[in-house]
Protein backbone atom coordinates (compact mmCIF):
# COMPACT_ATOMS: atom_id res chain seq x y z
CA UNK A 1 3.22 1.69 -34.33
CA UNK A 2 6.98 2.26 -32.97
CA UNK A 3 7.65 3.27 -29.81
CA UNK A 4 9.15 6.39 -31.36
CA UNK A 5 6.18 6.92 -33.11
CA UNK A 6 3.86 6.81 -30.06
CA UNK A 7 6.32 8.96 -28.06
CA UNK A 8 5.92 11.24 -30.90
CA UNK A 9 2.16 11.29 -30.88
CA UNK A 10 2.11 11.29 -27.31
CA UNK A 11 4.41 14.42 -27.41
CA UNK A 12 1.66 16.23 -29.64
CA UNK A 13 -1.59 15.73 -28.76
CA UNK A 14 -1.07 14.92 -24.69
CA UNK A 15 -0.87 17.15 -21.82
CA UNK A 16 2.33 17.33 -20.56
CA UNK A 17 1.41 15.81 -17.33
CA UNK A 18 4.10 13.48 -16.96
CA UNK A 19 6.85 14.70 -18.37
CA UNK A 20 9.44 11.96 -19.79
CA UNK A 21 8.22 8.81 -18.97
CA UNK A 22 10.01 5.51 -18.84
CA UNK A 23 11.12 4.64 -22.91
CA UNK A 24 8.64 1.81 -23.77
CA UNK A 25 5.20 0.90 -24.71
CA UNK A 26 3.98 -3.02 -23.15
CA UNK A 27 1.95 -4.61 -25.59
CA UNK A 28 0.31 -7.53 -23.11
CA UNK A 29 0.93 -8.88 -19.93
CA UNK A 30 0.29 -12.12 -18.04
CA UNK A 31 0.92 -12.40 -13.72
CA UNK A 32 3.69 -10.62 -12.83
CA UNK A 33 5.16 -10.18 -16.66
CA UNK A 34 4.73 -7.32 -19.51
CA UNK A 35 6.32 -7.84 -22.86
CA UNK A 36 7.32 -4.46 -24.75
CA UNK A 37 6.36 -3.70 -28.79
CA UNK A 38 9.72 -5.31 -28.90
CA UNK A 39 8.71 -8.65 -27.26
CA UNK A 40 11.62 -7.51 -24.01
CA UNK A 41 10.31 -8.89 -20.50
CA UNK A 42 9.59 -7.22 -17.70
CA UNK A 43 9.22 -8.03 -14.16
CA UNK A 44 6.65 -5.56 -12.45
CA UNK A 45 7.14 -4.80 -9.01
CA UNK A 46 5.04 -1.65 -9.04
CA UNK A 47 1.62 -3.32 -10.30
CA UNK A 48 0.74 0.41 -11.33
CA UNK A 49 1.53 1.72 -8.31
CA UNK A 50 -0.29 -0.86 -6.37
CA UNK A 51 -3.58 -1.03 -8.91
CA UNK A 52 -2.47 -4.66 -10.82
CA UNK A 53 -3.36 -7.20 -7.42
CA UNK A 54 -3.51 -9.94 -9.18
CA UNK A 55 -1.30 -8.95 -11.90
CA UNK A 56 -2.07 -9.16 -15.24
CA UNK A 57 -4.40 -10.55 -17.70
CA UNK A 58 -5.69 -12.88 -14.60
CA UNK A 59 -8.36 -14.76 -15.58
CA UNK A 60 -11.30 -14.10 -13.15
CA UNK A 61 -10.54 -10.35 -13.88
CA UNK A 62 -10.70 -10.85 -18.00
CA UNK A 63 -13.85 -12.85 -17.61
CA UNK A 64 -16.03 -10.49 -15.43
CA UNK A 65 -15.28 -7.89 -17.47
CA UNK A 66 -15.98 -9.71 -20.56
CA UNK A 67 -19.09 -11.22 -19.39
CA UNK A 68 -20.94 -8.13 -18.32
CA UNK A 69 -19.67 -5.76 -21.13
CA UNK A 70 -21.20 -8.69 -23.55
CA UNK A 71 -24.29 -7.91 -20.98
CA UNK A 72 -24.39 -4.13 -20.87
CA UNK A 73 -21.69 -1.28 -19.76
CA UNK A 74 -23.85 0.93 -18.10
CA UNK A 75 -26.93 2.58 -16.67
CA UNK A 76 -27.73 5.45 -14.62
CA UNK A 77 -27.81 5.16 -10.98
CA UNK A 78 -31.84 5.78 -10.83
CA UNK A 79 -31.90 2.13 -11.52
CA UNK A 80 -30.55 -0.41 -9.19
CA UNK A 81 -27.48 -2.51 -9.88
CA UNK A 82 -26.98 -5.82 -9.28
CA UNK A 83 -23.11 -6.38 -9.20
CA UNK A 84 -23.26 -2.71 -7.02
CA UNK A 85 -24.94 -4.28 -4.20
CA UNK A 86 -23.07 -7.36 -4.45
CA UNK A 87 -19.90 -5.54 -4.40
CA UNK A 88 -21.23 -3.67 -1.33
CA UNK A 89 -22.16 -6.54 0.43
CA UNK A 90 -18.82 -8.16 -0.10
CA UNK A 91 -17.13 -5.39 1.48
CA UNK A 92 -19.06 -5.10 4.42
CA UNK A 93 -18.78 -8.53 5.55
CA UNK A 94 -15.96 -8.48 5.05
CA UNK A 95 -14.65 -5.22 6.90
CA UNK A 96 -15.94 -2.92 9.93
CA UNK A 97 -18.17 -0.74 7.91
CA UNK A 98 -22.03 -1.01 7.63
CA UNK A 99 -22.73 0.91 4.02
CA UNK A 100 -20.89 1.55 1.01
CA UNK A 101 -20.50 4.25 -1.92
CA UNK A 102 -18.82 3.62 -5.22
CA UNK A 103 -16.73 5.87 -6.73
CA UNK A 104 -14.20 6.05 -9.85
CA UNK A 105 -10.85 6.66 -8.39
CA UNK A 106 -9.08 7.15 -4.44
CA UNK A 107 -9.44 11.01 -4.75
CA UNK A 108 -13.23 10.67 -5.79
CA UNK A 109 -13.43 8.36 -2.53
CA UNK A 110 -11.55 10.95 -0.57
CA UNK A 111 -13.76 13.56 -1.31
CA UNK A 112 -16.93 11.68 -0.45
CA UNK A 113 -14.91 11.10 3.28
CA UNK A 114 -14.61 14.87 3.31
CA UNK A 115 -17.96 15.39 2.33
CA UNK A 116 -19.60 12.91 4.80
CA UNK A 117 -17.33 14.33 7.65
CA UNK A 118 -18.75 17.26 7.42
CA UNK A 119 -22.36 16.56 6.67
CA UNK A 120 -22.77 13.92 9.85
CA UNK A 121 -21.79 17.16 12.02
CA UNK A 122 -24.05 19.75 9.66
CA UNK A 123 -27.15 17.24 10.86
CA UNK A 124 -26.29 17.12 13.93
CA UNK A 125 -26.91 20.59 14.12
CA UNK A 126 -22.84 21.52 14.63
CA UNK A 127 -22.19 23.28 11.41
CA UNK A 128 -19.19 24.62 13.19
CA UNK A 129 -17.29 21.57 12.51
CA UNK A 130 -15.86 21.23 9.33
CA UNK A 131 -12.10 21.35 9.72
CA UNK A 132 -9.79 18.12 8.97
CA UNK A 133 -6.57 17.56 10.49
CA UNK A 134 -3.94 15.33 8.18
CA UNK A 135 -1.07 14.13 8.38
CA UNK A 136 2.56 15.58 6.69
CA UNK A 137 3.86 13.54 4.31
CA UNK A 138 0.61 12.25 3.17
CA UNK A 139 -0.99 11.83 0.12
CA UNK A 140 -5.10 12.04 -0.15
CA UNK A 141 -5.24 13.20 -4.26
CA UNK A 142 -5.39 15.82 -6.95
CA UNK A 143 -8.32 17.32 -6.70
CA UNK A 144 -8.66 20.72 -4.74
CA UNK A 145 -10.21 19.23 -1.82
CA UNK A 146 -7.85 16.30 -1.33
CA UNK A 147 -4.99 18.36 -2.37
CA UNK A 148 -5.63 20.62 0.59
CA UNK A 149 -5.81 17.17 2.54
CA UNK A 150 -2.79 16.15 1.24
CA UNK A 151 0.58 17.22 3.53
CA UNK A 152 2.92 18.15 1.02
CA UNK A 153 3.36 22.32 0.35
CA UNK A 154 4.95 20.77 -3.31
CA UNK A 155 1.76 19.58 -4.72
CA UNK A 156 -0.36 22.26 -3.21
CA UNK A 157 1.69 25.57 -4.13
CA UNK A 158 0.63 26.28 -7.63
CA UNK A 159 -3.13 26.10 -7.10
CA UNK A 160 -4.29 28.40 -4.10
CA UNK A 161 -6.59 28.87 -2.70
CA UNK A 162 -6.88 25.66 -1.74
CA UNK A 163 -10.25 24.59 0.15
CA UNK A 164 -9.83 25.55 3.25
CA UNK A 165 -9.95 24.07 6.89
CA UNK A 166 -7.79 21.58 6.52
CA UNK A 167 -4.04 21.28 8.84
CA UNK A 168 -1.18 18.59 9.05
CA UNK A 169 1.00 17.59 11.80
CA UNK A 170 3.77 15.51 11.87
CA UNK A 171 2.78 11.86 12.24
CA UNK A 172 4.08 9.21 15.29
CA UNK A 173 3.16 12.77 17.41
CA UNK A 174 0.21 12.59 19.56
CA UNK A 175 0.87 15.68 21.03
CA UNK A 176 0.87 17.66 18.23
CA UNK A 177 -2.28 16.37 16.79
CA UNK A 178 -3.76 16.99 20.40
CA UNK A 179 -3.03 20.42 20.06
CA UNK A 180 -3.99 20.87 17.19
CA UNK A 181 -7.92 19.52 17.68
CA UNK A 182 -10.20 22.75 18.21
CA UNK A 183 -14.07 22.81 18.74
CA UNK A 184 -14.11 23.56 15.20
CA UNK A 185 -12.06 20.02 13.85
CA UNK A 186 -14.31 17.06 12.77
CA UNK A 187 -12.28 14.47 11.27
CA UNK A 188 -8.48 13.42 11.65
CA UNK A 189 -7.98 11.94 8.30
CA UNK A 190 -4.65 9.54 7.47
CA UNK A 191 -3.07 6.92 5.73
CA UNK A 192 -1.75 4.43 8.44
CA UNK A 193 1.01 3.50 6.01
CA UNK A 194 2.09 6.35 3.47
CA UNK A 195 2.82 4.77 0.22
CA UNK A 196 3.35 7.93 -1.64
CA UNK A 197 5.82 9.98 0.20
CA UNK A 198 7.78 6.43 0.50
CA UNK A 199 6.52 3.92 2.64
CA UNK A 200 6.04 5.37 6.20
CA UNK A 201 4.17 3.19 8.41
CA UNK A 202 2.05 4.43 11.59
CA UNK A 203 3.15 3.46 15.20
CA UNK A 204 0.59 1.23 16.67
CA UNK A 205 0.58 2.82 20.16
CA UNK A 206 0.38 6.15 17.94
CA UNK A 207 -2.87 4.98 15.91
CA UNK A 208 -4.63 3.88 18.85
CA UNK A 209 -4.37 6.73 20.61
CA UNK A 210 -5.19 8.90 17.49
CA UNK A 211 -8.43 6.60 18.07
CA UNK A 212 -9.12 7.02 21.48
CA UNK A 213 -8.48 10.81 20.96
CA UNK A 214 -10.90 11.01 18.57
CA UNK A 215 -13.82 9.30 20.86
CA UNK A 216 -12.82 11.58 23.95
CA UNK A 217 -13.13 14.98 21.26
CA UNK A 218 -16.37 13.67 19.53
CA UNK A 219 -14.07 13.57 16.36
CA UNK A 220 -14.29 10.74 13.27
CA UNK A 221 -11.76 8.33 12.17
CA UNK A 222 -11.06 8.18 8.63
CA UNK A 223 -8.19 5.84 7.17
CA UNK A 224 -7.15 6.71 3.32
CA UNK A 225 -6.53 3.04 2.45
CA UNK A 226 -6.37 3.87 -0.90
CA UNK A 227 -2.81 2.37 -1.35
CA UNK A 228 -2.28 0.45 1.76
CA UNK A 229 -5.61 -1.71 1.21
CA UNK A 230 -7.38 -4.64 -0.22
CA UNK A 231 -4.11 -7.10 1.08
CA UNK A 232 -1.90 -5.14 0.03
CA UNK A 233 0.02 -4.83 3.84
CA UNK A 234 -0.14 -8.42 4.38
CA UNK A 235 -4.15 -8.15 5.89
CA UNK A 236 -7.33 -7.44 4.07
CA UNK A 237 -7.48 -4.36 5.33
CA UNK A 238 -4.18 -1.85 7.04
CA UNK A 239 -6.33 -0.66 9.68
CA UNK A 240 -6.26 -4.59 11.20
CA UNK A 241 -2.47 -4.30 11.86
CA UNK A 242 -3.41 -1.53 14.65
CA UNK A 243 -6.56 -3.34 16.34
CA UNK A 244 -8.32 -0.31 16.24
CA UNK A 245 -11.13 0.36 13.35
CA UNK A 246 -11.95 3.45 11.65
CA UNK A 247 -15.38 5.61 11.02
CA UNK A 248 -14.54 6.07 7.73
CA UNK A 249 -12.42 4.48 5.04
CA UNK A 250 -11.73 4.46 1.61
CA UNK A 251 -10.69 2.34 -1.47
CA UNK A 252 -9.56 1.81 -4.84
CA UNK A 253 -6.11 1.02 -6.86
CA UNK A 254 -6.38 -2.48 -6.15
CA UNK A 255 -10.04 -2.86 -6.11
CA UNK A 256 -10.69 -3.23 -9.59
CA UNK A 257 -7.35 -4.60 -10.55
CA UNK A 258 -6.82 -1.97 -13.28
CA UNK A 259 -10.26 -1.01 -13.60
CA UNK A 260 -11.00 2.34 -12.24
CA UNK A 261 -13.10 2.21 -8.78
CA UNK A 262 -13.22 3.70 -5.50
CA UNK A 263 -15.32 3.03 -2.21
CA UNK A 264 -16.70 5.28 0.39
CA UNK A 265 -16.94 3.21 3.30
CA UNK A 266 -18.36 4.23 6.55
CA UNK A 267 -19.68 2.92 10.03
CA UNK A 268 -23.26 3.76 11.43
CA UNK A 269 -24.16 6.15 12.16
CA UNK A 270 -21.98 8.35 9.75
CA UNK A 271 -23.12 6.70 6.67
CA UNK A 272 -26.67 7.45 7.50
CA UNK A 273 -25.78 11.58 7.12
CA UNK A 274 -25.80 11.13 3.50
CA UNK A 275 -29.38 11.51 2.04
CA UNK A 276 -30.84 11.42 -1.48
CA UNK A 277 -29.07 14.51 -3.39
CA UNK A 278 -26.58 14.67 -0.86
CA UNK A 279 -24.18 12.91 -2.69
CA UNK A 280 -23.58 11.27 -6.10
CA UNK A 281 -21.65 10.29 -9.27
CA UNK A 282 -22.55 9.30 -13.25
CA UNK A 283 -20.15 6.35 -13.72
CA UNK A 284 -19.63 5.73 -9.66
CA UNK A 285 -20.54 1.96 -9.08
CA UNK A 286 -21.67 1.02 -12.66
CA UNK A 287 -22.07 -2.32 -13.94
CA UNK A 288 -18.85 -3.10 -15.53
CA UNK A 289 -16.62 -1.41 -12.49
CA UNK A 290 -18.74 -3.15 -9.93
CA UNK A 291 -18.84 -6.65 -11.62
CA UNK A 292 -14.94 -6.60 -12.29
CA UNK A 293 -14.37 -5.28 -8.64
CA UNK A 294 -16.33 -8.20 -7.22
CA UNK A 295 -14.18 -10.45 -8.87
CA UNK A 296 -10.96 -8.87 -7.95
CA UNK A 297 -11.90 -8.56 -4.14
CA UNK A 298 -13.34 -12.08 -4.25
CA UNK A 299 -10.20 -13.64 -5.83
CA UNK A 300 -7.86 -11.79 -3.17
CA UNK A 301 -10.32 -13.21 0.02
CA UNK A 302 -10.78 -16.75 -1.68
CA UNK A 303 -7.31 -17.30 -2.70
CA UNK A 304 -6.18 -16.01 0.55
CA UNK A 305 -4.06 -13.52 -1.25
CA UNK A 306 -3.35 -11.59 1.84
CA UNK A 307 -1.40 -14.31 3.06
CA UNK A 308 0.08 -14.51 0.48
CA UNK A 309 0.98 -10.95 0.98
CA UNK A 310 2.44 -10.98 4.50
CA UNK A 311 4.39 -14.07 3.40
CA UNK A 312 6.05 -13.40 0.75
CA UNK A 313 6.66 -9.44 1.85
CA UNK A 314 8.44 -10.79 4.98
CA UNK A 315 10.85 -13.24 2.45
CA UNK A 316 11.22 -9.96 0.48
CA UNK A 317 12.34 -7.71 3.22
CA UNK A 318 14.43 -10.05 4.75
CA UNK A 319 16.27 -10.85 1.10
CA UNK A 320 16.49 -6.65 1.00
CA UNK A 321 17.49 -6.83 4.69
CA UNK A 322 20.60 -8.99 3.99
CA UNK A 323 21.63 -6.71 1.18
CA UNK A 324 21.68 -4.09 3.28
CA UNK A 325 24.35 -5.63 5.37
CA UNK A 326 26.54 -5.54 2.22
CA UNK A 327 25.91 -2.49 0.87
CA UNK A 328 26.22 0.50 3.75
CA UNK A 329 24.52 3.05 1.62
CA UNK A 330 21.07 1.68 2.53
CA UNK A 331 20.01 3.34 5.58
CA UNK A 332 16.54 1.39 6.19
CA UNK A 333 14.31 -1.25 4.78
CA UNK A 334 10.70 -0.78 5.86
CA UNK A 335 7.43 -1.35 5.29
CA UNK A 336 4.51 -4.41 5.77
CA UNK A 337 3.82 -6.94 3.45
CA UNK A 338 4.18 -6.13 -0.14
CA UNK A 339 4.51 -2.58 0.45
CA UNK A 340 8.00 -2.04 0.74
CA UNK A 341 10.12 0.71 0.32
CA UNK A 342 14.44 1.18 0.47
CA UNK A 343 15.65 4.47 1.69
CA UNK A 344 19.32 5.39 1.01
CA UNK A 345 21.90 7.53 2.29
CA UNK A 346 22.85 8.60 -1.40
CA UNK A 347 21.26 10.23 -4.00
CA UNK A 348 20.27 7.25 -6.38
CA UNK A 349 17.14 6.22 -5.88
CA UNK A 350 16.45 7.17 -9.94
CA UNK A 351 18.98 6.43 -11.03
CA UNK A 352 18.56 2.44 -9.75
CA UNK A 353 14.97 2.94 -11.08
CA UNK A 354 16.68 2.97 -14.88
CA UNK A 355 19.15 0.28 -14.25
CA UNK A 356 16.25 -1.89 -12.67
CA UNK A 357 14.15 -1.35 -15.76
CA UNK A 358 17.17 -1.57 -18.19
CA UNK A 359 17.53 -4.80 -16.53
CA UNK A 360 13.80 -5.67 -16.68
CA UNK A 361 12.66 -4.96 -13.75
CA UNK A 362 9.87 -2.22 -12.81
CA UNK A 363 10.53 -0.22 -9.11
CA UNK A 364 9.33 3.35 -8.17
CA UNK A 365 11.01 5.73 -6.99
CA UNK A 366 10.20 8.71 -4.41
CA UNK A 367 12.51 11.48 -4.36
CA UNK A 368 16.12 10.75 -5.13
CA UNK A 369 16.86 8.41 -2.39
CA UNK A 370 13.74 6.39 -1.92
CA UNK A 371 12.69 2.89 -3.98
CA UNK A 372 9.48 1.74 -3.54
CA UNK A 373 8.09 -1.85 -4.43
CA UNK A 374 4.47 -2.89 -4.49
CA UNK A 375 4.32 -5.98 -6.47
CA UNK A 376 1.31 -8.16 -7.25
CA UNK A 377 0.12 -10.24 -4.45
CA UNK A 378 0.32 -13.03 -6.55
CA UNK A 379 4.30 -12.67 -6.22
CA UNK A 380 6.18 -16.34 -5.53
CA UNK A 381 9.44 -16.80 -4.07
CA UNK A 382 11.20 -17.45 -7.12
CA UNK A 383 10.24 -14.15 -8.60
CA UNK A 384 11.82 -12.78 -5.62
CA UNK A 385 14.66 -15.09 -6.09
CA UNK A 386 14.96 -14.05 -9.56
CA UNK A 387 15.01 -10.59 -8.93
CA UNK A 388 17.32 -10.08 -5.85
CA UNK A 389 20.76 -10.95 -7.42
CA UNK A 390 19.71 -8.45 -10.18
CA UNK A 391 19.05 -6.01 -7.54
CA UNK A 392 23.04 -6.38 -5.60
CA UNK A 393 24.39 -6.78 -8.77
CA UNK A 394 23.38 -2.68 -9.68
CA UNK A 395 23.88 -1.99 -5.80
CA UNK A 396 27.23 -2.98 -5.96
CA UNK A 397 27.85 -0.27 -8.33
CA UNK A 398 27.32 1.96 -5.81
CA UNK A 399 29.79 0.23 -3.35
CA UNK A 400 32.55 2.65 -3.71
């Protein structure tokens, strides 16, 4: 098919979810590349909005999924799973948490944290406390629970009444959140870097006294690492940066590399509160999710792709740095590892998005004056290379 025919088909039969989307249709990709119908190149520095770790088409990824689909897909969770409890395992020894659920996306994971929150109280014979306190600007999901989570009035407005019990206060302000803890609140819930309102990282005198708060008010911890995770900040985990640990945290994006998964991952004795019929999910940790996953996460640890990460996100926001001493229209670079984002004191942010894409490169954008870049981990210095001069070239533009 043409692209025009797909658009066209697209157009008739799909929800009009969203909207006009970038003109082309990729065909294959291999590491950091995608080729269009047309046979173009592209550079991705989005990795599907931080999904595509180890970019495309890598080879441990292809294989596991391969060799268990050639095995079987799927079977209900009355039966155990091998590659689930191997995925579990890897995860725990890995991180701070003691037991695992698998889910099929971040906002499936999000609403198991929710759910656990306020079970662990329910048991503990404090039904009283089921209200969550976020964080503005964040981003926890689309469904009705995580949307009321989520602090931003713009995806919450057309679908009240949202679940209720949940509040957000500015982040960086310990004071607020202090005041805004009653005997009813029983988890602070938050991203410790924002990737979807545009790369907003946490202080790390603010998250550390978010945690001690929390053990003073008998209060859980739960990190959405949904975007920030899995080496994508230049550690395994985001929650390392800050030397504190979380009760709760969740996963997915880059846990299955393109294949949809999401963790639940919880501390002792938290993890305990959920019971048989408590909780549970048809396709949540099934063969083919949890085998690819275990590849993914085991390629990113063995290959020290983290490193890699903090490495070559420090050579990448110094190279943006330096360009923002030539071009005075970029107000800040920020961000940690290979989650970076440009904010601008003009209204171009989508406008650079086309050019970059005209010119084959693929960037986000948040708002009008916000570019966001979460490239694979596998990312070398001479893609950066590559891609910088591209970059002042379409700033300069701009220059007047």
């Amino acid at each position: 098919m043409t692209l025009n025919e797909i658009i066209a088909l697209d157009k008739k039969y799909f929800m009009n979810t969203f909207g006009d989307r970038m003109p082309v249709c990729f065909e294959k990709g291999e590491g950091i590349k995608l080729w269009d119908l047309d046979g173009k190149v592209y550079y991705d520095f989005l990795a599907g909005i931080a999904v595509s770790a180890l970019g495309h088409s890598h080879p441990a990824l292809v294989n596991a999924i391969v060799e268990q689909a050639q095995k079987y897909i799927h079977c209900s969770n009355y039966y155990y799973i091998e590659s689930q409890a191997k995925l579990a395992q890897l995860i725990v020894e890995n991180s701070c948490c003691d037991k695992v659920f698998f889910a099929n996306s971040g906002a499936e994971a999000n609403e198991g944290a929710i759910k656990l929150a306020r079970l662990y109280f329910r048991k503990r014979g404090k039904p009283e406390k089921f209200e969550i306190i976020t964080l503005e600007k964040s981003f926890h999901g689309r469904t009705l629970a995580t949307l009321a989570a989520t602090g931003q009035e713009k995806y919450q407005k057309n679908y009240s009444p949202l679940t209720p019990k949940f509040l957000s206060v500015p982040m960086n302000d310990i004071d607020a959140l202090e005041k805004a803890i009653t005997q009813y609140t029983c988890a602070v819930m938050l991203e410790p870097i924002q990737g979807e309102s545009g790369v907003n990282p946490a202080n790390k005198e603010y998250i550390r006294q978010v945690r001690e708060l929390c053990n003073r008010k008998d209060i859980l911890l739960i990190f959405d690492e949904v975007q920030c995770g899995l080496g994508r900040t230049g550690k395994l985990f985001a929650y390392e940066h800050f030397g504190v640990e979380p009760d709760i945290f969740t996963l997915a994006k880059a846990l299955g590399g393109g294949f949809p998964i999401g963790a639940l991952c919880s501390k002792e004795p938290f993890a305990s509160a959920f019971e048989p019929g408590d909780h549970g999910s048809t396709f949540g940790g099934n063969p083919l999710a949890c085998s690819t996953a275990f590849a993914v996460l085991s390629t990113i640890i063995n290959e020290k792709l983290s490193d890699n990460s903090a490495n070559m996100g420090e050579y990448l926001i110094g190279e943006l740095t330096r360009l923002k001493g030539k071009h005075s229209f970029i107000n800040e670079v920020r961000g940690k590892g290979l989650m970076v984002g440009i904010e601008f004191s003009k209204p171009i942010a989508v406008e650079l998005k086309h050019k970059c894409f005209d010119k084959g490169y693929l960037v986000g954008s948040v708002g009008n004056n916000i570019i966001r870049m979460l490239p694979p981990l596998i990312i070398t210095k001479e893609d950066i290379d590559r891609f910088i001069p591209v970059l002042d070239s379409i700033l300069s533009e701009y220059d007047a």
